[in-house]
C-alpha atoms as a PDB file:
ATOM      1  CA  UNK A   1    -155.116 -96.594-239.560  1.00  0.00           C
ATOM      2  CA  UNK A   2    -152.312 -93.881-239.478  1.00  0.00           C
ATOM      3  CA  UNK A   3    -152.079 -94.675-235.703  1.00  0.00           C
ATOM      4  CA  UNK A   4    -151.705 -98.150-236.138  1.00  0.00           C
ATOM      5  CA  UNK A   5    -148.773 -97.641-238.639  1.00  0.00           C
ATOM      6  CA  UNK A   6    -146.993 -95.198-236.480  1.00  0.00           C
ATOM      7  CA  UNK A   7    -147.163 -97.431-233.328  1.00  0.00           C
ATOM      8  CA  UNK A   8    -146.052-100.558-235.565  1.00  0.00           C
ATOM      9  CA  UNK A   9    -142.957 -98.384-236.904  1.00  0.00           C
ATOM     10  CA  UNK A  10    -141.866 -97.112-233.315  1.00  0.00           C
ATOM     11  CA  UNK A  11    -141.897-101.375-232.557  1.00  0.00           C
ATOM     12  CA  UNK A  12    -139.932-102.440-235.755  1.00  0.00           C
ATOM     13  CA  UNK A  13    -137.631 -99.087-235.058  1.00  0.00           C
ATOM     14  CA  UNK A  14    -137.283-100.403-231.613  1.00  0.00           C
ATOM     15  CA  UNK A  15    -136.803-104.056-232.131  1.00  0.00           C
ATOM     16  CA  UNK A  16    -134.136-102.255-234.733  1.00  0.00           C
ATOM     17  CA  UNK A  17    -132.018-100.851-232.334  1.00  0.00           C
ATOM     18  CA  UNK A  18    -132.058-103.827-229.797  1.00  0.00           C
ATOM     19  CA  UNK A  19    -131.075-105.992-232.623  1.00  0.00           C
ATOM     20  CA  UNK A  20    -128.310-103.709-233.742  1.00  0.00           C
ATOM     21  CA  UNK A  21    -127.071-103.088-230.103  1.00  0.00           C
ATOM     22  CA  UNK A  22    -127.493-107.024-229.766  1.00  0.00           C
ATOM     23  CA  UNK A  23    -125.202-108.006-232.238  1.00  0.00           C
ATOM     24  CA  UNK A  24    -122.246-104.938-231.368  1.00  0.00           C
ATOM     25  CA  UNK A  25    -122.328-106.431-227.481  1.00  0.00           C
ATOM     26  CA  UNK A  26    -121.612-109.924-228.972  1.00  0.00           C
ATOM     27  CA  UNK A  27    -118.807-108.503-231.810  1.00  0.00           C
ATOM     28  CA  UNK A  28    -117.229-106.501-228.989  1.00  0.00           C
ATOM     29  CA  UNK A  29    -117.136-109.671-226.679  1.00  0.00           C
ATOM     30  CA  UNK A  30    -115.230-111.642-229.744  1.00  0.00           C
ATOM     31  CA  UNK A  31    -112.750-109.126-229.996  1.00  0.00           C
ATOM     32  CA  UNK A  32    -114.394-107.219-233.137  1.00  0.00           C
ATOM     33  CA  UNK A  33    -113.532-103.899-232.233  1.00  0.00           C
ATOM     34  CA  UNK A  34    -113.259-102.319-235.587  1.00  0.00           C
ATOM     35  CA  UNK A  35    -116.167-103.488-236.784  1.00  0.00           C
ATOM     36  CA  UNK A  36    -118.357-102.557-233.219  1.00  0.00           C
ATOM     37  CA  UNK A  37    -116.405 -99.038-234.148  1.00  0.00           C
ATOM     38  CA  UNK A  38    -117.730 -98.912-237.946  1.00  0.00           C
ATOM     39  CA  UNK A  39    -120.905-100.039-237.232  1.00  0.00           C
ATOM     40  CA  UNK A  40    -121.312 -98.037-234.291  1.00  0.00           C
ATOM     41  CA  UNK A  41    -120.512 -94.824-235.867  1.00  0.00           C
ATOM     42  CA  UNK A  42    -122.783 -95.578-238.946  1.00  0.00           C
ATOM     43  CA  UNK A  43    -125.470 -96.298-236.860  1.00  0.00           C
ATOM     44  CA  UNK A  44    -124.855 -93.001-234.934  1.00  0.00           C
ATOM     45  CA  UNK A  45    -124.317 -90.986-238.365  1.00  0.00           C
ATOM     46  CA  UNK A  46    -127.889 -92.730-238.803  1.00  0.00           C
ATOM     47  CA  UNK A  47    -129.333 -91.218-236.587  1.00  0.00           C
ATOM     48  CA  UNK A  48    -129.700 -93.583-233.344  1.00  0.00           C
ATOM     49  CA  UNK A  49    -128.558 -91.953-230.069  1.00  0.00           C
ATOM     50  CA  UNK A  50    -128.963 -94.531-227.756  1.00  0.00           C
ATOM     51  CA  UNK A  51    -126.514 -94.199-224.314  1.00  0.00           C
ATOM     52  CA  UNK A  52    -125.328 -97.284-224.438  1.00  0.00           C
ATOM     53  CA  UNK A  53    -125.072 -98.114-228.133  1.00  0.00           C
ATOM     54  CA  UNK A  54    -123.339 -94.733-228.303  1.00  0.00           C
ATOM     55  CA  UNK A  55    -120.797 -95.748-225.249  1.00  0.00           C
ATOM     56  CA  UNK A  56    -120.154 -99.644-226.485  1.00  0.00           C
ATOM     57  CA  UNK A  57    -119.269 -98.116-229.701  1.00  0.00           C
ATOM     58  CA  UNK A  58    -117.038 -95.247-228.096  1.00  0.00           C
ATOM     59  CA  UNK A  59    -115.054 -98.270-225.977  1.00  0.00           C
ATOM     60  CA  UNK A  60    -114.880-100.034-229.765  1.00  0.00           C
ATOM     61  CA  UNK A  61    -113.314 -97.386-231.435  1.00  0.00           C
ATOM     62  CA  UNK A  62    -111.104 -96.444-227.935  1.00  0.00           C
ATOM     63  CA  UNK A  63    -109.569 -99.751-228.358  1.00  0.00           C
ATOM     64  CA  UNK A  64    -108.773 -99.282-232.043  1.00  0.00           C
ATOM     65  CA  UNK A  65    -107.281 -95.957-231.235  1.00  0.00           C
ATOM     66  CA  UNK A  66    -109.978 -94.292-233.063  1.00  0.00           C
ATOM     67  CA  UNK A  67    -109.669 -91.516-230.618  1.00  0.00           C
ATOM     68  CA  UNK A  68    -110.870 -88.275-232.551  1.00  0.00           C
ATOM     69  CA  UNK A  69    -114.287 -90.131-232.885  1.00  0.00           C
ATOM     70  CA  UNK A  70    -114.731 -89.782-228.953  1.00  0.00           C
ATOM     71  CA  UNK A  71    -115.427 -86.565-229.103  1.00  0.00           C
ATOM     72  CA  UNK A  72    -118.817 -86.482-231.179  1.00  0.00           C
ATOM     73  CA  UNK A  73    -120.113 -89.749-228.921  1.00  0.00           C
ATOM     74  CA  UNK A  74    -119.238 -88.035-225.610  1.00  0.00           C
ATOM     75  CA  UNK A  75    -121.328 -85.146-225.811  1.00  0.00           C
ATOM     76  CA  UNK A  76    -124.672 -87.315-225.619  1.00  0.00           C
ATOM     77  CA  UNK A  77    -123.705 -89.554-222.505  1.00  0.00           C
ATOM     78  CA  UNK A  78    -125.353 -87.232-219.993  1.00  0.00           C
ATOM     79  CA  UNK A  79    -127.947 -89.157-218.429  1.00  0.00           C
ATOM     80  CA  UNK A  80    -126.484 -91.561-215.872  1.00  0.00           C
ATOM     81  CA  UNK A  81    -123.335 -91.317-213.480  1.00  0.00           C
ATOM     82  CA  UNK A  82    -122.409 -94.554-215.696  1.00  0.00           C
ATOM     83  CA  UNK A  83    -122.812 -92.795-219.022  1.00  0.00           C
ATOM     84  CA  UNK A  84    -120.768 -89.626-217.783  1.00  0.00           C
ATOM     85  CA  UNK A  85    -118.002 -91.663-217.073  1.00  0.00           C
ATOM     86  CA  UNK A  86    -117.897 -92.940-219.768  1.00  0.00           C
ATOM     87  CA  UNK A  87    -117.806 -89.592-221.737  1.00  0.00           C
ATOM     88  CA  UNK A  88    -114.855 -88.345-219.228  1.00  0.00           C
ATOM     89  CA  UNK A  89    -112.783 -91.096-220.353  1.00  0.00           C
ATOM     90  CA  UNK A  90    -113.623 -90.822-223.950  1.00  0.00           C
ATOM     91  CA  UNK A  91    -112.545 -86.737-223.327  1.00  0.00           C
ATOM     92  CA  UNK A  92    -109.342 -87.575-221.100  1.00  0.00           C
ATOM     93  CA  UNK A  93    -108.065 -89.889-224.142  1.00  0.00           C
ATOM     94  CA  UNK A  94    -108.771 -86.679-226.555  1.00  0.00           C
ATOM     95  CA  UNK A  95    -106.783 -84.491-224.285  1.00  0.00           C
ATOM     96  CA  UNK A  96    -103.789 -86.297-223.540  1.00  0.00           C
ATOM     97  CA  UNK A  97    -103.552 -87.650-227.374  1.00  0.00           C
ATOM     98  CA  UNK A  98    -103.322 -83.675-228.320  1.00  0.00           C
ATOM     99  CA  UNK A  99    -101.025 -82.650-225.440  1.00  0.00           C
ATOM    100  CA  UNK A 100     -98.990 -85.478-225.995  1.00  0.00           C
ATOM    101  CA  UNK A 101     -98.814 -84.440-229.556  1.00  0.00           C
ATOM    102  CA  UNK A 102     -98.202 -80.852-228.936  1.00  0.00           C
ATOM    103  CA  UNK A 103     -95.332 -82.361-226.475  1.00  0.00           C
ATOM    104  CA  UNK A 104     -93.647 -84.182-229.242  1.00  0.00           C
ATOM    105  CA  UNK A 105     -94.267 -81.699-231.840  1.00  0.00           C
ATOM    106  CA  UNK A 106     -93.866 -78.385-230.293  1.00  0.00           C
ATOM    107  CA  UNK A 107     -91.911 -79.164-227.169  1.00  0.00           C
ATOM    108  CA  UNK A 108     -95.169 -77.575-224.504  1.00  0.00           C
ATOM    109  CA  UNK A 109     -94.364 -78.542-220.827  1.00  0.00           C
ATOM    110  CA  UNK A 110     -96.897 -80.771-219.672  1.00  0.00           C
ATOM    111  CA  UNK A 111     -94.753 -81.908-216.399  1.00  0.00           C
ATOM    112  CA  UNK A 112     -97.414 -81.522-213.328  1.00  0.00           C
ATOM    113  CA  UNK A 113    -100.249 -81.719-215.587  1.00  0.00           C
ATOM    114  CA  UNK A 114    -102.602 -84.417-213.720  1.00  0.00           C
ATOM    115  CA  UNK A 115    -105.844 -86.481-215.601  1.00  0.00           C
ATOM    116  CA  UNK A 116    -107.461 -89.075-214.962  1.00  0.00           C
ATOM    117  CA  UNK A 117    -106.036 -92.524-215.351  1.00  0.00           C
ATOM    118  CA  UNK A 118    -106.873 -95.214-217.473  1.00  0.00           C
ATOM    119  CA  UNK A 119    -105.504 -98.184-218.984  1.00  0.00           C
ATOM    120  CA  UNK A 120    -105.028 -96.530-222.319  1.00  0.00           C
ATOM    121  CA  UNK A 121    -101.874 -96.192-223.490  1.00  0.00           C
ATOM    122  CA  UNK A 122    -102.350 -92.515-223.936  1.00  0.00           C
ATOM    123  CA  UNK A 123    -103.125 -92.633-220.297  1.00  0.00           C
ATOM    124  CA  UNK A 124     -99.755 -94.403-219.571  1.00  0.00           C
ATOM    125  CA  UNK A 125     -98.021 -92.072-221.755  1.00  0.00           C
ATOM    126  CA  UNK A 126     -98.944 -88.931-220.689  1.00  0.00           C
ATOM    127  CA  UNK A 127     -99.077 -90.357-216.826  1.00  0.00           C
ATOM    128  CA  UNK A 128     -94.621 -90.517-218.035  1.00  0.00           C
ATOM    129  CA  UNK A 129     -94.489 -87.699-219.231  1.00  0.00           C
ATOM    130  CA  UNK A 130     -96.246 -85.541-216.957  1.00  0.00           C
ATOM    131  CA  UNK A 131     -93.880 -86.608-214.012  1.00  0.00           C
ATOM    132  CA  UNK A 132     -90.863 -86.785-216.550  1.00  0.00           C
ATOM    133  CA  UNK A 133     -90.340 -90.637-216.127  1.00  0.00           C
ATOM    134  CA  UNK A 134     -88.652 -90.756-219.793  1.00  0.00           C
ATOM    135  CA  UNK A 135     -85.655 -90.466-221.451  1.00  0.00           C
ATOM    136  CA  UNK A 136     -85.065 -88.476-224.789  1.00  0.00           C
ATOM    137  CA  UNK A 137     -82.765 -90.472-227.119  1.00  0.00           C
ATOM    138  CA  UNK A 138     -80.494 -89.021-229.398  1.00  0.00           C
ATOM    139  CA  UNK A 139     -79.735 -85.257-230.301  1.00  0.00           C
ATOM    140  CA  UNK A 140     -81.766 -83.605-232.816  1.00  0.00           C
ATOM    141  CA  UNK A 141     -84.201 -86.863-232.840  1.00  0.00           C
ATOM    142  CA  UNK A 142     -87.779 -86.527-231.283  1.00  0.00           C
ATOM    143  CA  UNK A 143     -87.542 -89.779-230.216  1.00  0.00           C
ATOM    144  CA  UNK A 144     -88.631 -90.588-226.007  1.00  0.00           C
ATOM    145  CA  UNK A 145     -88.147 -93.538-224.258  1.00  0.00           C
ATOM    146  CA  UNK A 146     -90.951 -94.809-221.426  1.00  0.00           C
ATOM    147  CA  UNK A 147     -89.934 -98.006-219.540  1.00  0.00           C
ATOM    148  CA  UNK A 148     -93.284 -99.194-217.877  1.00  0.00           C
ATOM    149  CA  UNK A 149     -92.925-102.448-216.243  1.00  0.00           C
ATOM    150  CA  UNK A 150     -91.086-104.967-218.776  1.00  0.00           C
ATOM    151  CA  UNK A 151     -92.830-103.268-221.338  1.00  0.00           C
ATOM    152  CA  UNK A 152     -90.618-100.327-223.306  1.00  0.00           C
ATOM    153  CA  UNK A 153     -92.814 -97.446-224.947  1.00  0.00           C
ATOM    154  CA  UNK A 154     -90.785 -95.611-227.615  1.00  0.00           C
ATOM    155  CA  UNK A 155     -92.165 -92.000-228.922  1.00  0.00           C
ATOM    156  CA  UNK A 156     -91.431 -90.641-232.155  1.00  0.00           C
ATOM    157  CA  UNK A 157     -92.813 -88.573-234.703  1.00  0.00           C
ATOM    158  CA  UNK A 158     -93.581 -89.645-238.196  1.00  0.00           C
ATOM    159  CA  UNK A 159     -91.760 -88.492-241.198  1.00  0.00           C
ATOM    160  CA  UNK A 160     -94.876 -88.187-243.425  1.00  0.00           C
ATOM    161  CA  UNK A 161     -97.282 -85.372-243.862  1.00  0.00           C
ATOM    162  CA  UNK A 162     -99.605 -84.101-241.623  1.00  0.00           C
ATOM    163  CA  UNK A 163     -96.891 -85.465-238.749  1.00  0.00           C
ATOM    164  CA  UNK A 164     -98.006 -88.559-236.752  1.00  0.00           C
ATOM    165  CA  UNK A 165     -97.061 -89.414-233.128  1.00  0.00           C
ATOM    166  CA  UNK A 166     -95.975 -92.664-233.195  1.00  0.00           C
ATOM    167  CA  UNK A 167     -95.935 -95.127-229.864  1.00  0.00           C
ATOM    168  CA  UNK A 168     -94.057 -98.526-230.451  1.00  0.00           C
ATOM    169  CA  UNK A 169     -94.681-101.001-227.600  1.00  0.00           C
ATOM    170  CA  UNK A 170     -92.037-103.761-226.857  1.00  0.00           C
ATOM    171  CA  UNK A 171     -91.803-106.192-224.623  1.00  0.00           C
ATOM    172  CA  UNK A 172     -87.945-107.096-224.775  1.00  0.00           C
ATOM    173  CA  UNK A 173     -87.001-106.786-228.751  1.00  0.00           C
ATOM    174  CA  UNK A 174     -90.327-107.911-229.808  1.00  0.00           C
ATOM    175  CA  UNK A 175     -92.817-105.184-231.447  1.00  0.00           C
ATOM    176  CA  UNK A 176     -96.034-105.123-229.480  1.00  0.00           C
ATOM    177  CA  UNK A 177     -98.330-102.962-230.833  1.00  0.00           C
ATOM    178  CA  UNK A 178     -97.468 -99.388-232.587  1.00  0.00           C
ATOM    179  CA  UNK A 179    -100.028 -96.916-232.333  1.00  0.00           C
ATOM    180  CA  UNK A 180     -99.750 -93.516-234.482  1.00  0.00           C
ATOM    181  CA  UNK A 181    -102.039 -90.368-233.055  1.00  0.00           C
ATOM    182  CA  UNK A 182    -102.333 -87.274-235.037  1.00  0.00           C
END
């Protein structure tokens, strides 16, 4: 009896997770990455530590700049070259978010510095500021300006408390996207 209730749990607990992971892959293909992200990470709060639920929902939350997450989901993608890539990207965009910050705030020299690219912006960033591809506006302003393409990428740092990096992407006078990192 106990047997038959334990196998019929590990089935329902299975059917589950393919039912949860079902229904992230089809948000993420609509373009739901905050809620792939939120449901990812309650899922892995939960308890469920499957690879590729894990890396779907680390790609999510990458795309909502939800970067500090990455680093709690990378540490379990270890069993498959596919998996570990994935968990080097999720720890290059942790790296160059804080060097980038400790750039802006604290004025480290980064120049030479090589990662890996992506097509983050953090990657694109970092990949400008590393060779020294920017220009610093202004005096006493922490404010850098990246042209990339026809895109312009301005850096800045927040007023508020804690400080927030702040990248503004334009594409002539019209505001992209603005990302803040902290």
């Amino acid at each position: 009896m106990i047997r038959i209730f334990i196998i019929t749990l590990l089935v329902l607990v299975s059917a589950s997770q393919a039912e949860i992971a079902e229904k992230l892959v089809s948000q993420y293909k609509a373009g739901k990455y905050r809620s792939v992200c939120n449901k990812g990470m309650s899922a892995y709060y939960s308890g469920k530590r499957d690879e590729h639920l894990l890396a779907l929902t680390g790609m999510a939350c990458a795309k909502i700049d939800s970067i500090n997450i990455l680093g709690s989901l990378q540490r379990h993608l270890v069993n498959s070259p596919a998996m570990r890539n994935s968990a080097t990207y999720f720890s290059t965009l942790l790296l160059q978010k804080r060097l980038i910050y400790q750039f802006m705030l604290d004025d480290i020299n980064i120049t030479n510095l090589q990662l890996p690219k992506n097509e983050h912006i953090l990657s694109t960033v970092f990949e400008h500021l590393s060779l020294g591809d920017f220009k610093r506006l202004g005096g006493e302003t922490k404010m850098i300006k990246i042209t990339e393409g026809e895109k312009i990428i301005f850096l800045s740092i927040s007023d508020d408390k804690p400080v927030r990096v702040l990248v503004d992407e334009y594409k002539g006078a019209s505001l992209l996207q603005r990302h803040w990192y902290q």
